[in-house]
Each structure stands twice: as structure tokens, then as C-alpha cells.
C-alpha atoms as a PDB file:
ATOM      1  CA  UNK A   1     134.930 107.126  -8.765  1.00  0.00           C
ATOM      2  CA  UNK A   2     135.545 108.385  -5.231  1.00  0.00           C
ATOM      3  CA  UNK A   3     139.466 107.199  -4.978  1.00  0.00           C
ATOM      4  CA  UNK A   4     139.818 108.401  -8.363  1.00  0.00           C
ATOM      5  CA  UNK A   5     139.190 111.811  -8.142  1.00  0.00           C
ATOM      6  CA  UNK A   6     140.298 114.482  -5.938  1.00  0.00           C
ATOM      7  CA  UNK A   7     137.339 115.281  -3.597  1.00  0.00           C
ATOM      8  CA  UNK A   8     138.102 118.599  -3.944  1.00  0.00           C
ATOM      9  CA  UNK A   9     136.980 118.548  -7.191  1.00  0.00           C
ATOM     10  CA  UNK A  10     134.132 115.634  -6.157  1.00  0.00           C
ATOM     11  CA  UNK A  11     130.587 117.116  -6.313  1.00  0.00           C
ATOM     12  CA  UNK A  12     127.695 114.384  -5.409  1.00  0.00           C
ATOM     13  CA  UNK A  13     124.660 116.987  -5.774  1.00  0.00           C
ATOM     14  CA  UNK A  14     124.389 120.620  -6.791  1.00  0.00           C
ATOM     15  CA  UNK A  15     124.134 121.629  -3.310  1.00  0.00           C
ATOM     16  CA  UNK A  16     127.151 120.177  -1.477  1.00  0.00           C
ATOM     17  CA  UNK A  17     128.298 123.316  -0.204  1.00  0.00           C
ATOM     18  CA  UNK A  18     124.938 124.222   1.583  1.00  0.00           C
ATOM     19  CA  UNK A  19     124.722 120.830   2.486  1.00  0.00           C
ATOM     20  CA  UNK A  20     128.246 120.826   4.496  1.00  0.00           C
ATOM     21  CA  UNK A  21     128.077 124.081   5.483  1.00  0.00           C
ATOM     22  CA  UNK A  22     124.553 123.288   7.565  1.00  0.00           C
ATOM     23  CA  UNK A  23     126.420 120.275   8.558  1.00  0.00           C
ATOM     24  CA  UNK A  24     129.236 121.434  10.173  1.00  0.00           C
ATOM     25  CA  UNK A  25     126.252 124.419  11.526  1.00  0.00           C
ATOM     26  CA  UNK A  26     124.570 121.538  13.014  1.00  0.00           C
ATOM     27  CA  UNK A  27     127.710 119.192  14.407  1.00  0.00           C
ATOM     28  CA  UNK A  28     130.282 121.260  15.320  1.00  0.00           C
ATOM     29  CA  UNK A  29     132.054 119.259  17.514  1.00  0.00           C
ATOM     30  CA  UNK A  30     131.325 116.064  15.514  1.00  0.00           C
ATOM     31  CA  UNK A  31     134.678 114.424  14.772  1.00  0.00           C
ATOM     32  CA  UNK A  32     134.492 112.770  10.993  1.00  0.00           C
ATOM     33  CA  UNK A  33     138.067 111.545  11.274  1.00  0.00           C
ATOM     34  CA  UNK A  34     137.254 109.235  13.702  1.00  0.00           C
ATOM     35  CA  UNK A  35     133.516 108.746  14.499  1.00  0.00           C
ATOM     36  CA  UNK A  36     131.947 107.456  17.673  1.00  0.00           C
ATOM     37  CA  UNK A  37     129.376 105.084  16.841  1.00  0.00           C
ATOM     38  CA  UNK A  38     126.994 106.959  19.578  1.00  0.00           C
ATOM     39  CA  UNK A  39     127.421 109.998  18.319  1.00  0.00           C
ATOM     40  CA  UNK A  40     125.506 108.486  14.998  1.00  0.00           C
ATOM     41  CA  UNK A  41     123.032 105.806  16.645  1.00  0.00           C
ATOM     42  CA  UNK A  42     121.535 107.258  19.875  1.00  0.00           C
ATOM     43  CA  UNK A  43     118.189 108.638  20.710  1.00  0.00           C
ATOM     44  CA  UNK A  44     120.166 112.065  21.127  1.00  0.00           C
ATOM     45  CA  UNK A  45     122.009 111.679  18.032  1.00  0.00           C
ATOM     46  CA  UNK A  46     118.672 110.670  16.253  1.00  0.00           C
ATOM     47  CA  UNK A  47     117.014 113.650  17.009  1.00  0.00           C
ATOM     48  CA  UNK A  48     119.333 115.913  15.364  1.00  0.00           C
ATOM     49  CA  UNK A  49     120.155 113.396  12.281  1.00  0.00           C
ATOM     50  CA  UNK A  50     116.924 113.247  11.610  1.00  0.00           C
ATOM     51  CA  UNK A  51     115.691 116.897  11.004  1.00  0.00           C
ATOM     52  CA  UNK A  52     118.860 118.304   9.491  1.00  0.00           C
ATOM     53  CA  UNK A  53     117.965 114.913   6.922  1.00  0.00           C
ATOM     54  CA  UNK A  54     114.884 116.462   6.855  1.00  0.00           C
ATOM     55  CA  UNK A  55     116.130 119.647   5.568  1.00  0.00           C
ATOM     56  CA  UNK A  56     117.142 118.390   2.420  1.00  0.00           C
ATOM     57  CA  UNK A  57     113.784 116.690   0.974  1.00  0.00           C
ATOM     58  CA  UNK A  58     112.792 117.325  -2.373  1.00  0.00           C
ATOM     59  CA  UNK A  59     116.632 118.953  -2.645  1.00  0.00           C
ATOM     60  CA  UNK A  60     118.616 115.904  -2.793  1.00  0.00           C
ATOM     61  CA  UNK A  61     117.270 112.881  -4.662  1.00  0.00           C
ATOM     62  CA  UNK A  62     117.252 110.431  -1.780  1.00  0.00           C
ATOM     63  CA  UNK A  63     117.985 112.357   0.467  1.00  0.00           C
ATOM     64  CA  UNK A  64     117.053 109.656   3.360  1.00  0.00           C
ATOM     65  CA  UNK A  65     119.130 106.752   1.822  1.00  0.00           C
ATOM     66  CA  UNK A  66     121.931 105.385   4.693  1.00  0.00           C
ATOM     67  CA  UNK A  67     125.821 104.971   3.774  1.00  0.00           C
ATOM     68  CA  UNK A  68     128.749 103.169   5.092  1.00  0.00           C
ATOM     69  CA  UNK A  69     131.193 104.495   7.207  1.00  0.00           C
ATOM     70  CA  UNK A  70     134.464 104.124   8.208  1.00  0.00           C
ATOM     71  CA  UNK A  71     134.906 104.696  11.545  1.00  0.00           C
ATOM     72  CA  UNK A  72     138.354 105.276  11.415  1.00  0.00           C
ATOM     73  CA  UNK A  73     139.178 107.472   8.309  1.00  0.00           C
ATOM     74  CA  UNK A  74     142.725 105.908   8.504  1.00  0.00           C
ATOM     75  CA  UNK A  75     141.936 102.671   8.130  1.00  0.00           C
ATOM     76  CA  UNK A  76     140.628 100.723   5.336  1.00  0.00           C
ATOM     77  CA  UNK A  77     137.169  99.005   5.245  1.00  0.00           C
ATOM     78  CA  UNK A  78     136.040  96.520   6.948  1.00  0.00           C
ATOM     79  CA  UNK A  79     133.513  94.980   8.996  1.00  0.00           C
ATOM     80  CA  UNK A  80     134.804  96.580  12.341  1.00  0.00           C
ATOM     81  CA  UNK A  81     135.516  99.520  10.902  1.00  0.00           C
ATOM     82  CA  UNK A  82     132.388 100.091   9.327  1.00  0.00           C
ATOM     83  CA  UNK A  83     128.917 101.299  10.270  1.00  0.00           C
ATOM     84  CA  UNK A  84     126.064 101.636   8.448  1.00  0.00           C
ATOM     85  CA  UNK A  85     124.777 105.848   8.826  1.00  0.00           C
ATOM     86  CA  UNK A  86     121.079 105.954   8.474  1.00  0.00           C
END
């Protein structure tokens, strides 16, 4: 579904908009092109993951469910270039 659609026409939930928009709000200087896996798994990252998460409960069905990554939006993927966001 994803490669065949333009994502700017993609729409996972009725609120992607807020959702990015408190998102980029929240990690301004968070790189998505190429993430650092620290930025996603530390105690410091935790404790902002967790309560913008938090912000969308009883919005978005499952709202607390992980995801792969790529860490490396260039790059296809695999096992080293994936990491599990949850």
C-alpha cells in the first residue's frame, strides 16, 4: 500500500496532520532521514516518546503499537538498517 501510493495523498488515521504537526512541535531537531538509534532508545529519548505517545490515547487506535524503521531513508530494509520504534 505504502510504495503504491503517493504519501502525499497517504492518510493512516484521521488525525495525521495534528499528529505530525505535534511531532515536529515536539522533535524539532530530530532528523527522520537518517535516524540515530539514541535519539529513539535512551532514557532521554524515552521520556519525551513516551508522553507525546501518550497524547494520542483513545485518538489513534493503537496508538502504543512499535514500527520498523529504516535508519537510513536511502537505503532499503534490512536487518542493519532497521530498528524496531517502540
Amino acid at each position: 500500500l505504502i510504495s503504491s501510493v503517493d504519501p502525499k495523498f497517504l492518510n493512516l488515521t484521521k488525525v495525521d496532520d495534528r499528529i505530525y504537526e505535534e511531532f515536529r512541535e515536539t522533535f524539532r531537531e530530530l532528523r527522520v532521514d537518517l535516524l540515530d538509534p539514541e535519539e529513539l532508545k535512551s532514557e532521554a529519548a524515552k521520556a519525551k516518546w513516551r508522553p507525546f505517545c501518550l497524547r494520542f490515547e483513545g485518538v489513534v487506535e493503537d496508538f502504543n503499537y512499535g514500527t520498523l524503521l529504516r535508519l537510513d531513508s536511502r537505503r532499503e530494509y534490512t536487518e542493519e538498517n532497521t530498528i524496531f520504534g517502540g
